[in-house]
Protein backbone atom coordinates (compact mmCIF):
# COMPACT_ATOMS: atom_id res chain seq x y z
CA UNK A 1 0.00 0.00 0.00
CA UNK A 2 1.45 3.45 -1.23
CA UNK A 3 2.54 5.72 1.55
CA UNK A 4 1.17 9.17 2.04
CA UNK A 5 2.54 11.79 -0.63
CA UNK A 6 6.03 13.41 -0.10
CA UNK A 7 5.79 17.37 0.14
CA UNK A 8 9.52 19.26 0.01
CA UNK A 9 8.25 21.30 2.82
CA UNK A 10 5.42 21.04 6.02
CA UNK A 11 4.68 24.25 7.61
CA UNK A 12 3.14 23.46 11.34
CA UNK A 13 1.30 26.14 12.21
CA UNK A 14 -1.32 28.31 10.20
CA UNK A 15 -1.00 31.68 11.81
CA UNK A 16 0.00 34.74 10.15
CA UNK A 17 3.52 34.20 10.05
CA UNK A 18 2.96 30.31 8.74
CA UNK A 19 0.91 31.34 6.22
CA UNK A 20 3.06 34.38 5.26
CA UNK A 21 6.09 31.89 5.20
CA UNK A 22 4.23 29.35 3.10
CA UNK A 23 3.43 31.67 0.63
CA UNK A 24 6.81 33.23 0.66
CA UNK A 25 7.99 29.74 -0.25
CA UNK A 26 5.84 28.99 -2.51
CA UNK A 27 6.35 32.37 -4.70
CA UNK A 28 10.30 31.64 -5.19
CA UNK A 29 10.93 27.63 -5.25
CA UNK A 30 8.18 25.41 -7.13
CA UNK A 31 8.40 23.04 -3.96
CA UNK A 32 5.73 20.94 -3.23
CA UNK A 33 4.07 23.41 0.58
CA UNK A 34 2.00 22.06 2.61
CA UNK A 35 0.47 23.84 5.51
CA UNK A 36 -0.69 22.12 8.68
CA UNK A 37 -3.32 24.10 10.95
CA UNK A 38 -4.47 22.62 14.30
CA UNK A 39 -7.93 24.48 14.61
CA UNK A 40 -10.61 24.14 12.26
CA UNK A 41 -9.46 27.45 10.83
CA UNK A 42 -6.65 29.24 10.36
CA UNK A 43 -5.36 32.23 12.01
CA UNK A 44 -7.42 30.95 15.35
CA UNK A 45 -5.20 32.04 17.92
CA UNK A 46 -2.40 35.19 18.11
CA UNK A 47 -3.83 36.14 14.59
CA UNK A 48 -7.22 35.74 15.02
CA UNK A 49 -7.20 37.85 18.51
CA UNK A 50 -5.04 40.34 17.53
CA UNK A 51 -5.62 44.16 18.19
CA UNK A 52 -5.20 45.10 14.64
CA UNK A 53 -2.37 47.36 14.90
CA UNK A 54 -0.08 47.77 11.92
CA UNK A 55 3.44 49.17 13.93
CA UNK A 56 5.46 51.31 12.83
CA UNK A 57 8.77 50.32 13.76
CA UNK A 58 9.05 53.32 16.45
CA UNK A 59 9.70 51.14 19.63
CA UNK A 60 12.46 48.30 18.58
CA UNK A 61 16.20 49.06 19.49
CA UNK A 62 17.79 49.85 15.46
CA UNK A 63 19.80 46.75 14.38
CA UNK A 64 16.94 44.24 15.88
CA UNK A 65 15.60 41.49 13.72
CA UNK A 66 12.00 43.29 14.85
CA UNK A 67 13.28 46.92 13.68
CA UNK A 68 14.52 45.61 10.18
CA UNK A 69 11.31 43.14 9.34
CA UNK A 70 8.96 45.75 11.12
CA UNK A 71 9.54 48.71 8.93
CA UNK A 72 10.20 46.55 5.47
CA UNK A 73 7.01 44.11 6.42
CA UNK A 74 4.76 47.43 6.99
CA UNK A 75 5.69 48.10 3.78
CA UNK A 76 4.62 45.18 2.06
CA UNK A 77 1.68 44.46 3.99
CA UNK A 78 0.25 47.61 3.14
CA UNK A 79 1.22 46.68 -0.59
CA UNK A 80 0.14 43.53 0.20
CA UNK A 81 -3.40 44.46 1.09
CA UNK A 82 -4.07 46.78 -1.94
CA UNK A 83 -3.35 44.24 -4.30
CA UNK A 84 -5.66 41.96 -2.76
CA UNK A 85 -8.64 44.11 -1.70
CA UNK A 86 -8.17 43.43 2.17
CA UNK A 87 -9.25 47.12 4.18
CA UNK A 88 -6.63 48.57 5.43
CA UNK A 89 -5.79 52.20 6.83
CA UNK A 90 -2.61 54.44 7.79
CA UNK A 91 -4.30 56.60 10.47
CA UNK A 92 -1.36 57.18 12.48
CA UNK A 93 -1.21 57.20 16.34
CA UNK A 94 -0.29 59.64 19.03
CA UNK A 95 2.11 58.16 22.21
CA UNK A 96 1.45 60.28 25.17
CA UNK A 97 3.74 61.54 27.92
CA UNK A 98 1.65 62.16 31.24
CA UNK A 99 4.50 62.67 33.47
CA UNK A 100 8.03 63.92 33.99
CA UNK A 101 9.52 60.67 34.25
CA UNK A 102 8.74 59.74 31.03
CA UNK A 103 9.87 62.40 29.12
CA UNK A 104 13.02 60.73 28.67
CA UNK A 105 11.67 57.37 27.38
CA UNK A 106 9.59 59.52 24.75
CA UNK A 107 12.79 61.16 23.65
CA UNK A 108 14.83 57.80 23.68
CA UNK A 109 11.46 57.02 21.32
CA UNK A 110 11.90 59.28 18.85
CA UNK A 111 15.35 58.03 18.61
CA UNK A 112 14.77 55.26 17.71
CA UNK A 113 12.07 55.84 15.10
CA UNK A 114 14.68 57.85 13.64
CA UNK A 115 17.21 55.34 13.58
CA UNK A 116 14.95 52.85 12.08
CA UNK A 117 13.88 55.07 8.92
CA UNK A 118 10.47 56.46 10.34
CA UNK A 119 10.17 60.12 8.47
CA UNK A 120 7.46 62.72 9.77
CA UNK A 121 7.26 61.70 13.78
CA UNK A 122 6.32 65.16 14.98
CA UNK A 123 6.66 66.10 18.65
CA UNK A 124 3.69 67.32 20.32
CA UNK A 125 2.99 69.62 23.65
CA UNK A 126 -0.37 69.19 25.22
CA UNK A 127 -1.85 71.36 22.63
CA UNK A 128 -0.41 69.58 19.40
CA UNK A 129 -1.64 66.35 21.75
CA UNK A 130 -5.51 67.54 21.59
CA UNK A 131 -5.27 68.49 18.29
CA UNK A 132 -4.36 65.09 17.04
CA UNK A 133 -6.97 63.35 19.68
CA UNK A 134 -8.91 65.99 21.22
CA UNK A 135 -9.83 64.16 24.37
CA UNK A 136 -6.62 63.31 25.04
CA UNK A 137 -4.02 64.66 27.74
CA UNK A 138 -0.45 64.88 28.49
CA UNK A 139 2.50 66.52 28.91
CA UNK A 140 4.57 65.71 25.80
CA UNK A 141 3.77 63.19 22.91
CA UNK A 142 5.10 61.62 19.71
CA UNK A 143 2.61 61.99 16.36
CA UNK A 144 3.59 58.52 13.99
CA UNK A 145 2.07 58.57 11.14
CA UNK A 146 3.56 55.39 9.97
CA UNK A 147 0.69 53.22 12.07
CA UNK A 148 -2.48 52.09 10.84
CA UNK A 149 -5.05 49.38 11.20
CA UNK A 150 -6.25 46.13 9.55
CA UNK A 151 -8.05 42.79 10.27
CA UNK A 152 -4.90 40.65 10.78
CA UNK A 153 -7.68 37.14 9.92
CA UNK A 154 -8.72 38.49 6.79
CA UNK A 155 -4.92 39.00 5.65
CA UNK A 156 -3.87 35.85 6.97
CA UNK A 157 -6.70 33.99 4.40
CA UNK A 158 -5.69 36.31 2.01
CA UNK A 159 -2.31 34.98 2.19
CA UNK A 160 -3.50 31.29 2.26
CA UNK A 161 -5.84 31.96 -1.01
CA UNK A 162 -2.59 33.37 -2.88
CA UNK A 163 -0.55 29.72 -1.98
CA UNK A 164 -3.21 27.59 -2.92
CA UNK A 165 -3.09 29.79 -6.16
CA UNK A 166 0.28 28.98 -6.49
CA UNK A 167 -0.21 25.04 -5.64
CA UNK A 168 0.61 24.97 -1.89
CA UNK A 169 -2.05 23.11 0.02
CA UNK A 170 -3.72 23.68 3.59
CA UNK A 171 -5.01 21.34 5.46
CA UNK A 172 -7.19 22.42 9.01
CA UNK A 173 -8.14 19.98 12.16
CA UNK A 174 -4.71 18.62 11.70
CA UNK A 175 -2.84 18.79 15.12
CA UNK A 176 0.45 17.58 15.20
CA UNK A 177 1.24 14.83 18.19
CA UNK A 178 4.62 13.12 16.75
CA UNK A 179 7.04 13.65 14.38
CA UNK A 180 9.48 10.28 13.04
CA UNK A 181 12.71 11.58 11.38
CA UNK A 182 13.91 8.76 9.07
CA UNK A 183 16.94 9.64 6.69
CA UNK A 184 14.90 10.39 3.92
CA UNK A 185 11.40 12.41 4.83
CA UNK A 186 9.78 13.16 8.33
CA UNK A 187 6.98 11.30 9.00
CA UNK A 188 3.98 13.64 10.46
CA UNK A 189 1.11 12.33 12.40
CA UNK A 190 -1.68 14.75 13.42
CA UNK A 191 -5.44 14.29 14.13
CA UNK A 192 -6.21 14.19 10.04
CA UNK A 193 -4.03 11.56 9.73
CA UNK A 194 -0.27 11.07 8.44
CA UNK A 195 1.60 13.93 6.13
CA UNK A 196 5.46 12.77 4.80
CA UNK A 197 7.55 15.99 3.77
CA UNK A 198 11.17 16.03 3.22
CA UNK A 199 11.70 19.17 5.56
CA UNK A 200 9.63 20.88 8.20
CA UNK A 201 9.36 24.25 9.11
CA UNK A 202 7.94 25.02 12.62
CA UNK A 203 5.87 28.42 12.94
CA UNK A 204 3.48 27.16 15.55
CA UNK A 205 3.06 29.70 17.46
CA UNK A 206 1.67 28.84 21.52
CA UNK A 207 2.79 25.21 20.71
CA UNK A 208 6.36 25.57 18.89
CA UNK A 209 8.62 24.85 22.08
CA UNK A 210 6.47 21.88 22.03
CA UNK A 211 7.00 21.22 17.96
CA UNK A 212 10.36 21.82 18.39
CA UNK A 213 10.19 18.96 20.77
CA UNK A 214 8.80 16.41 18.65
CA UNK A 215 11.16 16.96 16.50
CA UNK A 216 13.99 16.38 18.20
CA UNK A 217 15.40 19.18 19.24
CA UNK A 218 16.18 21.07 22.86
CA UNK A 219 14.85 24.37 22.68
CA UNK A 220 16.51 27.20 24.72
CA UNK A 221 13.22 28.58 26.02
CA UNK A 222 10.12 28.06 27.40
CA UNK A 223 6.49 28.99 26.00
CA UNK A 224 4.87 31.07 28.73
CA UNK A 225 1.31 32.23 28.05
CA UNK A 226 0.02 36.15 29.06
CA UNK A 227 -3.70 36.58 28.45
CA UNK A 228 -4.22 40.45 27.20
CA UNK A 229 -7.90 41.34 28.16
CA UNK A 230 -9.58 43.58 26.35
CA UNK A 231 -12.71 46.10 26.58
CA UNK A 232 -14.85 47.91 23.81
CA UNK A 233 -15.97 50.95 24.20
CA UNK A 234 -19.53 51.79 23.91
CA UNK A 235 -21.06 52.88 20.71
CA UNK A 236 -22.07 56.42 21.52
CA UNK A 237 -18.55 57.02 23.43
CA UNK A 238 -16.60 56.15 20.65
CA UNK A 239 -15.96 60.09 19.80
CA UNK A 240 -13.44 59.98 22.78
CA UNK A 241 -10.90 58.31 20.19
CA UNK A 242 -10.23 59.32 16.76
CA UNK A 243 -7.65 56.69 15.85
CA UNK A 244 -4.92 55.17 18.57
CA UNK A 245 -3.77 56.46 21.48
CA UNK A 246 -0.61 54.99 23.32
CA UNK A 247 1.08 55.64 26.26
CA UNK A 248 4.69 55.32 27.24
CA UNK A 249 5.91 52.12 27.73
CA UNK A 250 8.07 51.04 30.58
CA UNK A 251 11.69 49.75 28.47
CA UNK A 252 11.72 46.80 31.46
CA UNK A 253 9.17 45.15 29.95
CA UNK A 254 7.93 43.68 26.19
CA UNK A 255 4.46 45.01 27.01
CA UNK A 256 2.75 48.30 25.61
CA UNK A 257 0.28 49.14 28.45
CA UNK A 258 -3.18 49.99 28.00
CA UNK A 259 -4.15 52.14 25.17
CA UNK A 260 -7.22 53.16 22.78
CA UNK A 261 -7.47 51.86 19.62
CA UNK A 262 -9.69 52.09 16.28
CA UNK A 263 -10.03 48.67 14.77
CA UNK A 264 -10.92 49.07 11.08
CA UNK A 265 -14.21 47.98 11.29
CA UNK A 266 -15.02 51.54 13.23
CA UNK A 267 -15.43 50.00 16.73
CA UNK A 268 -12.79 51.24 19.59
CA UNK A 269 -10.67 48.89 21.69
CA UNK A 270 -8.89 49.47 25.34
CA UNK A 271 -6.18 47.62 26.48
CA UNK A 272 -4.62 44.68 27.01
CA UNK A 273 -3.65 44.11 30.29
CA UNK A 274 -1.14 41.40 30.51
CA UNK A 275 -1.97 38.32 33.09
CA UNK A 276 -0.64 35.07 33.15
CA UNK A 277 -2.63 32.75 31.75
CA UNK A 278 -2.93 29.19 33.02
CA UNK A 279 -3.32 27.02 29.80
CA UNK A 280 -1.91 28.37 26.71
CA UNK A 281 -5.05 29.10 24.87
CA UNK A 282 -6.39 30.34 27.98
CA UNK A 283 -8.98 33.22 27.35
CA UNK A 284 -10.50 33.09 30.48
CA UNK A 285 -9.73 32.86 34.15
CA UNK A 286 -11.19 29.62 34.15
CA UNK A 287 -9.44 28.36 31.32
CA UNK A 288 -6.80 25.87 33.28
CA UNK A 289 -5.01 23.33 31.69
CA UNK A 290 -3.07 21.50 34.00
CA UNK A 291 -0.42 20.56 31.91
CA UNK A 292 0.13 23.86 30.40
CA UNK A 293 0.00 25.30 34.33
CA UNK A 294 2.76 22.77 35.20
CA UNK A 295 4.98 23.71 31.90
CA UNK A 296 5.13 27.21 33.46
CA UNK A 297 5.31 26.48 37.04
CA UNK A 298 8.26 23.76 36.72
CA UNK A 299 10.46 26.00 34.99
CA UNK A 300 12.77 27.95 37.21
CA UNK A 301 12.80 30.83 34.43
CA UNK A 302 9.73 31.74 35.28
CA UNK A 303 10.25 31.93 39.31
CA UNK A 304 13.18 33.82 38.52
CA UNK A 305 11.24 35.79 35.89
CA UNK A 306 8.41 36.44 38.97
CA UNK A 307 10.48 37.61 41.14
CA UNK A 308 11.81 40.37 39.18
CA UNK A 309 8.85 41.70 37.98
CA UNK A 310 6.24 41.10 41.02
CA UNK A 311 5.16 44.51 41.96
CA UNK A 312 4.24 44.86 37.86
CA UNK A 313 2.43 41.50 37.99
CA UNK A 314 0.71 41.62 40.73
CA UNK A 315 -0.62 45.33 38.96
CA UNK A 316 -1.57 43.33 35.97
CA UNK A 317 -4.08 41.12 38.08
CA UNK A 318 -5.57 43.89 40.36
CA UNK A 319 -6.53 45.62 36.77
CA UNK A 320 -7.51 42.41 35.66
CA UNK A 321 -10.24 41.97 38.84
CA UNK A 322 -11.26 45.43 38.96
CA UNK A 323 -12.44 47.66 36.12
CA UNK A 324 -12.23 50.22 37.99
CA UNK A 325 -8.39 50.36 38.01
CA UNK A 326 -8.46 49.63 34.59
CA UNK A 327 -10.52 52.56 33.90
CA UNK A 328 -8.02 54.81 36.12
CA UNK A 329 -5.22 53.80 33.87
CA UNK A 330 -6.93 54.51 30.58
CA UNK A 331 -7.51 57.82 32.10
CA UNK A 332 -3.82 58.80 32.36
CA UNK A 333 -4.37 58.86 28.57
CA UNK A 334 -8.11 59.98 28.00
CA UNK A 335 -9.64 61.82 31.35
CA UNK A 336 -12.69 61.77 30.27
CA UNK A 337 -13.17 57.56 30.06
CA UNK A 338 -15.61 56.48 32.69
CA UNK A 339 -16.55 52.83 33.90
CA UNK A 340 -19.66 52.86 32.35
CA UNK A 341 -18.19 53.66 28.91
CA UNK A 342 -17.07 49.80 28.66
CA UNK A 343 -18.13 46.74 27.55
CA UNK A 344 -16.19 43.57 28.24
CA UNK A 345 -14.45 42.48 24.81
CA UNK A 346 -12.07 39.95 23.59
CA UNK A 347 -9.03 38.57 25.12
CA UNK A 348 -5.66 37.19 23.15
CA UNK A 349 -2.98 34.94 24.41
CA UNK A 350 0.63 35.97 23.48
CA UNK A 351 3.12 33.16 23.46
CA UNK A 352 6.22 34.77 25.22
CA UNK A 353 9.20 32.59 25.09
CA UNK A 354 11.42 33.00 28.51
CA UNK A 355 14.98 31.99 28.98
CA UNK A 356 16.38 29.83 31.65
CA UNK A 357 17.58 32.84 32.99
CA UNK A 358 14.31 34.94 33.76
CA UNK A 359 14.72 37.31 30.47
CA UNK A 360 11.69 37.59 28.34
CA UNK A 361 13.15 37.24 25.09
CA UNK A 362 12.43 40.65 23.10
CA UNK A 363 13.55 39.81 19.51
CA UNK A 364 12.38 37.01 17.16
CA UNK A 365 14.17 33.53 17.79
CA UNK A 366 14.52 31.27 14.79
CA UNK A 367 16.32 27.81 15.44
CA UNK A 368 17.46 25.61 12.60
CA UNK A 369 18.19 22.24 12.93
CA UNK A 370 18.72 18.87 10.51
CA UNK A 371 16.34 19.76 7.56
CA UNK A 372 14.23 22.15 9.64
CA UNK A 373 13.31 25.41 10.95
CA UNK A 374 12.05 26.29 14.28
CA UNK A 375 10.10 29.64 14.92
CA UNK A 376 10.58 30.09 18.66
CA UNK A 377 9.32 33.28 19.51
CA UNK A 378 7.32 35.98 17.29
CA UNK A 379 6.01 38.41 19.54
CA UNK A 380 4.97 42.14 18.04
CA UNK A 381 4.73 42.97 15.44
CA UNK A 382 5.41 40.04 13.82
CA UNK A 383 1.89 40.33 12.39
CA UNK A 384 3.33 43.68 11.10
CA UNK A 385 6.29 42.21 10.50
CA UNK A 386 4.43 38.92 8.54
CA UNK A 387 5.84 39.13 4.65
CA UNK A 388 9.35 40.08 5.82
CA UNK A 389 9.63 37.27 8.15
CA UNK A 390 8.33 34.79 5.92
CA UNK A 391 11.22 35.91 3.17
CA UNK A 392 13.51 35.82 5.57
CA UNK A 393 12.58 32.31 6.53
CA UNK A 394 12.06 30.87 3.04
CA UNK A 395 15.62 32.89 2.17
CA UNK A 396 16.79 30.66 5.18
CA UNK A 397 15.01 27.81 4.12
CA UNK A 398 16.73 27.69 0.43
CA UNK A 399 19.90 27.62 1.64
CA UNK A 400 19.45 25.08 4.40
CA UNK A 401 17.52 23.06 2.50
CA UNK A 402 18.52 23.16 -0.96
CA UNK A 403 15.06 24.77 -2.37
CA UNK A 404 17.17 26.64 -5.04
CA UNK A 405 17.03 24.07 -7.34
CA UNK A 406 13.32 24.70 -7.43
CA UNK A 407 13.58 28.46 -8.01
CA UNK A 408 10.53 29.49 -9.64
């Protein structure tokens, strides 16, 4: 009885950045691509609960993997989406100063936005502030033109539609539970059945420690899940925002802070907080897996991690159980936000990978070994940053694994 067919390369994982690598793969090698999803569709996870946000490339230190793919993916995801009729909008965003303190941040900020290419970041007083976001307050603040907002889903099927176009295939409900290396192909089994492919390429996302696993390899990090909780703002409230509003974000830590944002479809957005979560798609307090809870409570990085940056957690969860100091934080930024102005919204899980060591790791991580690729941590704006990761990977992916001699 014939085997299952050979593919020249399995992508695990049907996210954004999967599908954007997929699709970059298929576009310069005419290699057999097939694309293995989990859920029963794709982008159901980091993608699918994403805030929307297409960065600029104003926050990453210049010379980081995130500044370089940031600024060149913005680029071509904005191309990317004109071409193929997905909305999308350069509204810009103002990042508020609303003390002292954080003046020098904002000017270590504009530094940086420099450094990385970003042309037209205007600096505002509190008067240039409210005429960029009239309900907005502060001290000092950074105009960026550069950001603007999309549906991340609706891109990430856009990108799958243009690799089935080009012969790549996708197959959903397929989740991955062992991987047999022989010397020839890797043998995949998932819950659709068994996949063969000659080389795998690991992009999945709040599972790829775990990927990287099965496939033989030691990862240097650990997959720690933070749930980001969001609210909506009501309807006839909405004025209080005209596009996004940020605030300055502490340099400690790989998290924005609360903020106001547009989402494309006209409704406004506050937050995330960012709680740990206790299963790793874990949307909700009561979401507990115990497995995933024991992943992150066995592993001394994150003990070492928690006691660094207690007094911020332990903020985290009080805004998590009261809306009240959620609503005092979003006022820092808009004074005018009340309590009753919210709605409870979505939530997203953001797969943070943490080092033996305690560090959150800030850049992307990208681990090859013996006829694969591992995608170990894509944190923002990888979204942003989709296209130009996905080149870069299939760029690494044609050298390691001889896909040149299928250049299209």
């Amino acid at each position: 009885m014939a085997g299952p067919r050979v593919h020249d390369v399995c992508l695990i994982g049907g996210g954004i950045v999967g599908t954007a690598t997929a699709m970059e793969l298929a576009r310069r090698y005419r290699a057999s691509v097939l694309v293995l999803e989990a859920e029963e569709r794709l982008a159901a996870h980091q993608t699918g609960h994403n805030s929307g946000v297409v960065h600029s490339g104003l926050y990453y230190r210049p010379g980081t993997v995130k500044a370089r793919t940031c600024v060149e993916g913005r680029e071509a995801l904005v191309r990317f989406c004109a071409e193929h009729g997905v909305p999308v909008e350069t509204c810009g965003k103002v990042v508020v100063a609303t003390r002292p303190e954080e003046l020098g941040a904002l000017d270590e900020l504009a530094r940086r936005g420099a450094a990385n290419g970003l042309v037209g970041v205007e600096r505002l007083g509190p008067d240039g502030i409210r005429a960029v976001e009239p309900h907005a307050a502060g001290i000092s603040g950074l105009f960026v033109p550069h950001t603007g907002i999309v549906d991340f889903g609706a891109v990430t099927n856009a990108f799958a539609d243009e690799l089935l176009r080009l012969g790549g295939e996708v197959r959903t409900e397929a989740r991955v539970f062992r991987v047999r290396d022989s010397s020839a192909e890797f043998r995949v089994e998932t819950t659709a059945g068994v996949f063969a492919a000659r080389t795998l390429i690991n992009c999945a996302g709040l599972h790829c420690d775990r990927v990287a696993r099965l496939c033989g390899l030691t990862p240097d990090v650990r997959i720690v899940p933070f749930r980001g909780e969001y609210f909506a703002v009501r309807a006839e409230r909405r004025h209080l925002v005209r596009n996004l509003v940020y605030p300055v974000p502490d340099p400690a830590f790989p998290f924005l802070g609360v903020h106001f944002t547009r989402r494309i479809g006209g409704e406004v957005e506050v937050g995330p907080n960012a709680v740990l979560a206790f299963r790793r798609e874990g949307y909700r307090w009561t979401d507990v897996s115990a497995r995933d809870a024991w992943s992150t409570f066995s592993y001394p990085g994150f003990w070492r991690l928690a006691a660094r940056h207690a007094g911020m957690g332990l903020g985290e969860m009080w805004r998590s159980w009261s809306r009240k100091a959620f609503v005092s934080a979003l006022r820092k930024l808009i004074p005018e936000i009340e309590v009753g102005d919210l709605v409870r919204g979505g939530a997203g899980v953001r797969a943070q990978a943490l080092a033996g060591d305690g560090s959150l790791v800030d850049d992307f991580r990208i681990l090859g070994g013996p006829k694969q690729i591992h995608v170990l941590n894509a944190p923002s704006p990888a979204a942003t940053a989709s296209i130009a990761i996905g080149r870069t990977i299939a760029e690494q992916a044609g050298d390691a694994f001889d896909l040149r001699r299928y250049r299209s």
